[in-house]
N, C-alpha and C. Protein backbone atom coordinates (compact mmCIF):
# COMPACT_ATOMS: atom_id res chain seq x y z
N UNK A 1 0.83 -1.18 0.00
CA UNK A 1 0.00 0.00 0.00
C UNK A 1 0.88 1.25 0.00
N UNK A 2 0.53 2.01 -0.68
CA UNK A 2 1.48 3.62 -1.09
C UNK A 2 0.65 4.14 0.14
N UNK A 3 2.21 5.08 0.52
CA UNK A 3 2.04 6.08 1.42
C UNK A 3 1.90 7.24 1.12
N UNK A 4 1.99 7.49 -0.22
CA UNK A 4 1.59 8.75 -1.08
C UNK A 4 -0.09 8.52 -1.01
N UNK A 5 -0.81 9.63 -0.87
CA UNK A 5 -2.47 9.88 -0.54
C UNK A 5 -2.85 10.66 -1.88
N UNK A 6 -3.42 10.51 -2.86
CA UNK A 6 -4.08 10.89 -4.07
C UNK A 6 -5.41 12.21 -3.21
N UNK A 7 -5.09 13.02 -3.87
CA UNK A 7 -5.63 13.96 -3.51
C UNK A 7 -6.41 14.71 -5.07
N UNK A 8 -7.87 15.07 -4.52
CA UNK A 8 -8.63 16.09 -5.94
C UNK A 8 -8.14 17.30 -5.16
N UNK A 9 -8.85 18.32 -6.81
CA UNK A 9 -8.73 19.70 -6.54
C UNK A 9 -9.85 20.19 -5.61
N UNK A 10 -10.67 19.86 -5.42
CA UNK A 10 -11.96 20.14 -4.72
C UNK A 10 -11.45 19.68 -3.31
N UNK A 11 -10.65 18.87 -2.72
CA UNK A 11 -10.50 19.10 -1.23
C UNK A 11 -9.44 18.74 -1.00
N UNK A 12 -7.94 19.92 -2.26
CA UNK A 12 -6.78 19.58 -2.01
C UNK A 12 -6.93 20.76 -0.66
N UNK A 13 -7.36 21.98 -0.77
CA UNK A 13 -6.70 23.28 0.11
C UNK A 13 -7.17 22.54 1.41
N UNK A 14 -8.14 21.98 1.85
CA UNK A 14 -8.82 22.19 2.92
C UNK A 14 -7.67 20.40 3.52
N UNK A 15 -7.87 19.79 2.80
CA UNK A 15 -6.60 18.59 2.99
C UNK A 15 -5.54 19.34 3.63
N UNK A 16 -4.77 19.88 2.77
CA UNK A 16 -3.60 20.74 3.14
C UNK A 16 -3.26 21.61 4.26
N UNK A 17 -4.12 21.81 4.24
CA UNK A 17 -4.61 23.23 5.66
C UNK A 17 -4.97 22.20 6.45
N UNK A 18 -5.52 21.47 6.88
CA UNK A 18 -5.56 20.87 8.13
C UNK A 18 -4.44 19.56 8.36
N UNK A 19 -3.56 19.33 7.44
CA UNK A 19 -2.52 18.40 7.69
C UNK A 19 -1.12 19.10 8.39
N UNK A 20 -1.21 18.46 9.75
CA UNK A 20 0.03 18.78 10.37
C UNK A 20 1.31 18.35 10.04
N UNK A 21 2.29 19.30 10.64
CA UNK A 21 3.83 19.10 10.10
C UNK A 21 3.84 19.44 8.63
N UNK A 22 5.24 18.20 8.00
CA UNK A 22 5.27 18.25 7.02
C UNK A 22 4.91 18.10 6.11
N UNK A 23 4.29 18.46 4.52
CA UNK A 23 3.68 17.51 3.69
C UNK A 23 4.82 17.95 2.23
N UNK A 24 4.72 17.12 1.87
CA UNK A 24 5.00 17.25 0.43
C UNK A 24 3.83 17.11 -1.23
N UNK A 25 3.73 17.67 -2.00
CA UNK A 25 2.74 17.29 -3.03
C UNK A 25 3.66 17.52 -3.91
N UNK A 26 2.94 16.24 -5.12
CA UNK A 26 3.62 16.28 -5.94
C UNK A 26 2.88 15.91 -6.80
N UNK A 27 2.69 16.72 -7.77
CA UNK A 27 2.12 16.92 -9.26
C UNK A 27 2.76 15.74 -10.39
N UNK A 28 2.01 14.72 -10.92
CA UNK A 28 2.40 13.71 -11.55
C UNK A 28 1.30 13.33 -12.84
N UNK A 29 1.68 12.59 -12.99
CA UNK A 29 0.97 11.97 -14.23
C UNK A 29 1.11 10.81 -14.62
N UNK A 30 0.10 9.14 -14.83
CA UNK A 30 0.49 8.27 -15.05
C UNK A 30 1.44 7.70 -16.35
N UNK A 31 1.10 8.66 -17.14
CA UNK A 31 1.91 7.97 -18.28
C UNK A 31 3.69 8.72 -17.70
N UNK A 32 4.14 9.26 -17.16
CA UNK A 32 5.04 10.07 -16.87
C UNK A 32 5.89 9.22 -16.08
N UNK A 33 7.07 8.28 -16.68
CA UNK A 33 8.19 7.36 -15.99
C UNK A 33 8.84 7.95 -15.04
N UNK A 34 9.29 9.23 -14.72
CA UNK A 34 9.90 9.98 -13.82
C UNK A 34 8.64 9.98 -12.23
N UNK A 35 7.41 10.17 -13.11
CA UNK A 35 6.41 10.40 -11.64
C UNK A 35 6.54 9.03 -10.97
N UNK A 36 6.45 8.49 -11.70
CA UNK A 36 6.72 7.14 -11.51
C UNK A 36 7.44 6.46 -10.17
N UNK A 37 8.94 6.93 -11.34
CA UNK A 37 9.87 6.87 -9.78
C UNK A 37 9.67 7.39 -9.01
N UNK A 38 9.69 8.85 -8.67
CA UNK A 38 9.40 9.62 -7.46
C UNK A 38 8.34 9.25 -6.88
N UNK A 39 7.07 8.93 -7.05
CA UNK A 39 6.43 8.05 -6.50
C UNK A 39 6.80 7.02 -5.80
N UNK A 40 7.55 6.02 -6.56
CA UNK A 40 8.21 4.73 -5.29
C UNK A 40 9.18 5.35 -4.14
N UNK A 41 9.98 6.55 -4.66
CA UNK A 41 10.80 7.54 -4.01
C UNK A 41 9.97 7.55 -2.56
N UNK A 42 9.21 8.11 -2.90
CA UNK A 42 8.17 9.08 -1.80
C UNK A 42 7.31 7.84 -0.95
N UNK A 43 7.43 6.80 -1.54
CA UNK A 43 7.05 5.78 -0.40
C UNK A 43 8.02 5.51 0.33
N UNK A 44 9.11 5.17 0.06
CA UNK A 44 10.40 4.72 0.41
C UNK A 44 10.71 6.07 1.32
N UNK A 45 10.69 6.86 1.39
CA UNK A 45 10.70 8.26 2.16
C UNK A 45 9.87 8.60 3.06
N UNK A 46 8.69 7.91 2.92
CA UNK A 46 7.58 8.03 3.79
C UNK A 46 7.92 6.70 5.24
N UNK A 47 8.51 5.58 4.47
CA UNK A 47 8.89 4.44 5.39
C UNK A 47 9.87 4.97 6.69
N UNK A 48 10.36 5.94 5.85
CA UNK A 48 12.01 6.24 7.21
C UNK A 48 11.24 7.44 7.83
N UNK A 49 10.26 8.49 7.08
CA UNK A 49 9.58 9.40 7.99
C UNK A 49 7.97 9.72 8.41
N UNK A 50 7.61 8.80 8.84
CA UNK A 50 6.73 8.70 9.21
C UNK A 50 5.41 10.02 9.76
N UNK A 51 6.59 10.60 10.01
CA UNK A 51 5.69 12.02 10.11
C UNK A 51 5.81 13.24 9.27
N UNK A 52 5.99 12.64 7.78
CA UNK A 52 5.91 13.60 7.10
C UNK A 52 4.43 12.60 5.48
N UNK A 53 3.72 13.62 5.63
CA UNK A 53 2.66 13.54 4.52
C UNK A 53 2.74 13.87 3.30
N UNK A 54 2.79 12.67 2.18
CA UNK A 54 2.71 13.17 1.38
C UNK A 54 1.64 13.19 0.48
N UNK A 55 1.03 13.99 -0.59
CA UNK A 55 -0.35 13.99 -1.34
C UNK A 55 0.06 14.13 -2.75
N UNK A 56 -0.43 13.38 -4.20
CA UNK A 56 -0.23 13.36 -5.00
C UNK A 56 -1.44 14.22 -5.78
N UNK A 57 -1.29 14.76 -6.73
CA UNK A 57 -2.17 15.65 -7.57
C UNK A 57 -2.05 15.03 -8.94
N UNK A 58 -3.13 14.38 -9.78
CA UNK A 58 -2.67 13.67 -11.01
C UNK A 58 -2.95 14.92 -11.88
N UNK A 59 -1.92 15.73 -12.38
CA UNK A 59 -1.69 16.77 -13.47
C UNK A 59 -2.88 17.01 -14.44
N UNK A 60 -2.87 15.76 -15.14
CA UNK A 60 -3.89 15.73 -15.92
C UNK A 60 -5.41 15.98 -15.97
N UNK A 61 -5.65 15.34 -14.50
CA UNK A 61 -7.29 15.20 -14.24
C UNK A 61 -7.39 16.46 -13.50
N UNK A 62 -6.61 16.72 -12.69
CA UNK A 62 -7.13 18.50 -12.09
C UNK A 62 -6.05 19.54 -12.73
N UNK A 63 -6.07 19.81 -13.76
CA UNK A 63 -5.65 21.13 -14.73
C UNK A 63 -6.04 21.96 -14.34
N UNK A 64 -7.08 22.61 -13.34
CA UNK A 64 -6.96 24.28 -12.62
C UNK A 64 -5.92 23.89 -11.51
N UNK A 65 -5.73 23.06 -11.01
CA UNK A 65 -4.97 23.44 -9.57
C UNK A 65 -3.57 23.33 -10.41
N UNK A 66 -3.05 22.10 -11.47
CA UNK A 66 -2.23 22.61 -11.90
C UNK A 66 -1.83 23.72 -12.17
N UNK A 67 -2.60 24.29 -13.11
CA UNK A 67 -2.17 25.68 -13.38
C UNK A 67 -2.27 26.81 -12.55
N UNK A 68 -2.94 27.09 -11.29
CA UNK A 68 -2.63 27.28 -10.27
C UNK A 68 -1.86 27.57 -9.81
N UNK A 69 -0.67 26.30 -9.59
CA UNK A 69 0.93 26.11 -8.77
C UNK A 69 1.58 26.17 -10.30
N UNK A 70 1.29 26.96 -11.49
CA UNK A 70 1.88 27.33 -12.42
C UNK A 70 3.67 26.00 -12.61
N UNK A 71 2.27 24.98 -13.21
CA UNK A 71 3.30 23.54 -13.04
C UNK A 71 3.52 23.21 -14.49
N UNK A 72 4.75 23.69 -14.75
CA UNK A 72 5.59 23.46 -16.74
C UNK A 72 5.83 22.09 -16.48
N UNK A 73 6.46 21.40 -15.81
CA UNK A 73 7.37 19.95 -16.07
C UNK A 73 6.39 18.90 -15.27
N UNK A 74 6.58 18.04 -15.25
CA UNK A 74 6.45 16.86 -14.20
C UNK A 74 7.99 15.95 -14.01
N UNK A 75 7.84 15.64 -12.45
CA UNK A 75 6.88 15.79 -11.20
C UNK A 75 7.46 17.30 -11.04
N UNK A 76 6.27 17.82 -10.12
CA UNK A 76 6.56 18.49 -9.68
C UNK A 76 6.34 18.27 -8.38
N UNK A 77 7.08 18.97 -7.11
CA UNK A 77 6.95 18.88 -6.18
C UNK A 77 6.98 20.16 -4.96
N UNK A 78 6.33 20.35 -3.77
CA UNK A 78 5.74 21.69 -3.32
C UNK A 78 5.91 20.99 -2.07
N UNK A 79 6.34 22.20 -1.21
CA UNK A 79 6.61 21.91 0.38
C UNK A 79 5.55 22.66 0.99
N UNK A 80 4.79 21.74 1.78
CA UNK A 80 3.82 22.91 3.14
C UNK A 80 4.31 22.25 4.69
N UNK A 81 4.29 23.45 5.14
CA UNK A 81 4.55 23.38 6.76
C UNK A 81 3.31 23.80 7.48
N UNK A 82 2.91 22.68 8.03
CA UNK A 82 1.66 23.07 8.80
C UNK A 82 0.40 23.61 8.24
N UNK A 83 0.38 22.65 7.28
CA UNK A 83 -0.85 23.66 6.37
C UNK A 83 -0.31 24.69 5.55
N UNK A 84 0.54 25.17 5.90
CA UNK A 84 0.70 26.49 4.88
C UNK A 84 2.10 26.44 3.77
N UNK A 85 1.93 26.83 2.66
CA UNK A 85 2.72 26.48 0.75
C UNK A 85 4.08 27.23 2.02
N UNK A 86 4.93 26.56 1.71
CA UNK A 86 6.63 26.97 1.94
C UNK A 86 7.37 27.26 0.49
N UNK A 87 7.32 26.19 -0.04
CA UNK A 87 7.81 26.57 -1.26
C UNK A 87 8.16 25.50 -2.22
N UNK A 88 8.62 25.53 -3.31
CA UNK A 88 8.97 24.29 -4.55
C UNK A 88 9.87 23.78 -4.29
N UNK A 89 9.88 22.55 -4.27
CA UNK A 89 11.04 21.65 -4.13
C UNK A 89 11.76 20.89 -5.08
N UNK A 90 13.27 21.33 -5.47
CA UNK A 90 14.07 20.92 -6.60
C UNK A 90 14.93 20.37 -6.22
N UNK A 91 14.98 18.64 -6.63
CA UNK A 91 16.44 18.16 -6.09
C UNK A 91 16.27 16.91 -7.08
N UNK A 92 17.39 16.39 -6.71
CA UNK A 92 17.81 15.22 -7.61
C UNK A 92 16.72 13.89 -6.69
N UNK A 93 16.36 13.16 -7.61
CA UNK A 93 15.48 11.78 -7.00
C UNK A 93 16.62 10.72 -6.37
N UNK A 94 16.76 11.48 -5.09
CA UNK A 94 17.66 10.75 -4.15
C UNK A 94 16.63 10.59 -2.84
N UNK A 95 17.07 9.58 -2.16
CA UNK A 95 16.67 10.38 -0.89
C UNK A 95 17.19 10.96 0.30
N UNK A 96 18.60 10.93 0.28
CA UNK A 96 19.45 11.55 0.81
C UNK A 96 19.28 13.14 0.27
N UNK A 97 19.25 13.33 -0.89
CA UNK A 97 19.27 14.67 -1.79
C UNK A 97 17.48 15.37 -1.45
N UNK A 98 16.60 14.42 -1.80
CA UNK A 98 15.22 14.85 -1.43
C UNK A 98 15.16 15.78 0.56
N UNK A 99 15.99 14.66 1.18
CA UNK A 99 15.45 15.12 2.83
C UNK A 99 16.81 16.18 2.98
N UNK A 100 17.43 16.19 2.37
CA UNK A 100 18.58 17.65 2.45
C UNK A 100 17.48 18.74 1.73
N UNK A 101 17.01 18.72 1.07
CA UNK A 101 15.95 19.77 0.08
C UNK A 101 15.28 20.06 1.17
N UNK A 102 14.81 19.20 1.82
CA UNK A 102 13.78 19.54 2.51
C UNK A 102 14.57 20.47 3.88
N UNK A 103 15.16 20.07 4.36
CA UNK A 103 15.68 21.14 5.17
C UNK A 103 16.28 21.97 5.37
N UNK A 104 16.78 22.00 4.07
CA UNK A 104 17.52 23.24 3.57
C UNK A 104 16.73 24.88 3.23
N UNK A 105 15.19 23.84 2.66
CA UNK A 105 13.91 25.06 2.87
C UNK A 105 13.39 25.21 3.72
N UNK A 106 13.02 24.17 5.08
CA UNK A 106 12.73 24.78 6.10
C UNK A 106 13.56 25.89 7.01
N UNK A 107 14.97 26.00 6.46
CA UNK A 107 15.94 26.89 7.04
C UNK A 107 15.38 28.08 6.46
N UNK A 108 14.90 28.14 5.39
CA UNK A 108 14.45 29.68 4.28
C UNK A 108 13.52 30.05 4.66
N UNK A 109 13.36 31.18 4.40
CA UNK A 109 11.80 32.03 5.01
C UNK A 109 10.36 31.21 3.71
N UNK A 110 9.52 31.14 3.85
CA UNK A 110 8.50 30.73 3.29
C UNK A 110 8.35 31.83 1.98
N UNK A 111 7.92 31.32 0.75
CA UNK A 111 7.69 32.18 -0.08
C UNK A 111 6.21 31.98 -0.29
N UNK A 112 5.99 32.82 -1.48
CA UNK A 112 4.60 33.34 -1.46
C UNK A 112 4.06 31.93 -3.04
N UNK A 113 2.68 31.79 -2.43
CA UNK A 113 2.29 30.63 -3.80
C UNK A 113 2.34 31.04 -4.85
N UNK A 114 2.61 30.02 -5.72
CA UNK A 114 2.76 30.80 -7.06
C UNK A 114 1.94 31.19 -8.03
């Protein structure tokens, strides 16, 4: 069973906003081999951190929230702290490299959604 949680556009904000700590989302697509991986990534990431949430957005089927988080590539991926957008997350599909990303932005001030 994936520890990644499939999330719609209709009750991504209110999901988000009430999920504590960390979450990650990540904008994917099935035909998309990269979402793919990062997907098994993000289970495998979810196994060692247990208290961090992650929610998947399938690109395709909700195209306003995509465009929204103004999303060019897949995956894409978005950091919230406590409910609230921190910021985009760019790193190599490691997971050593993924949980350095990640705290390297919680060191940064929060930016504004995009």
């Amino acid at each position: 069973m994936s520890a990644v949680q499939s999330v719609e556009q209709f009750e991504f904000h209110q999901t988000l906003e009430s999920a504590p700590g960390t979450s990650i989302v990540i904008f994917s697509s099935k035909e998309c081999q990269s979402c793919r991986y990062w997907e098994q990534l993000l289970d495998q990431f979810c196994a060692k951190h247990d208290d961090i949430n992650v929610f998947k957005i399938d690109a395709g089927m909700d195209q306003a929230l995509t465009e929204e988080f103004d999303v060019f590539h897949l995956p894409s991926l978005f950091l919230y702290l406590n409910g609230k957008y921190h910021s985009a997350l760019q790193c190599e599909a490691r997971l050593d490299t993924l949980e350095n990303a990640i705290n390297t932005a919680k060191e940064l001030p929060a930016e504004e959604m995009p």
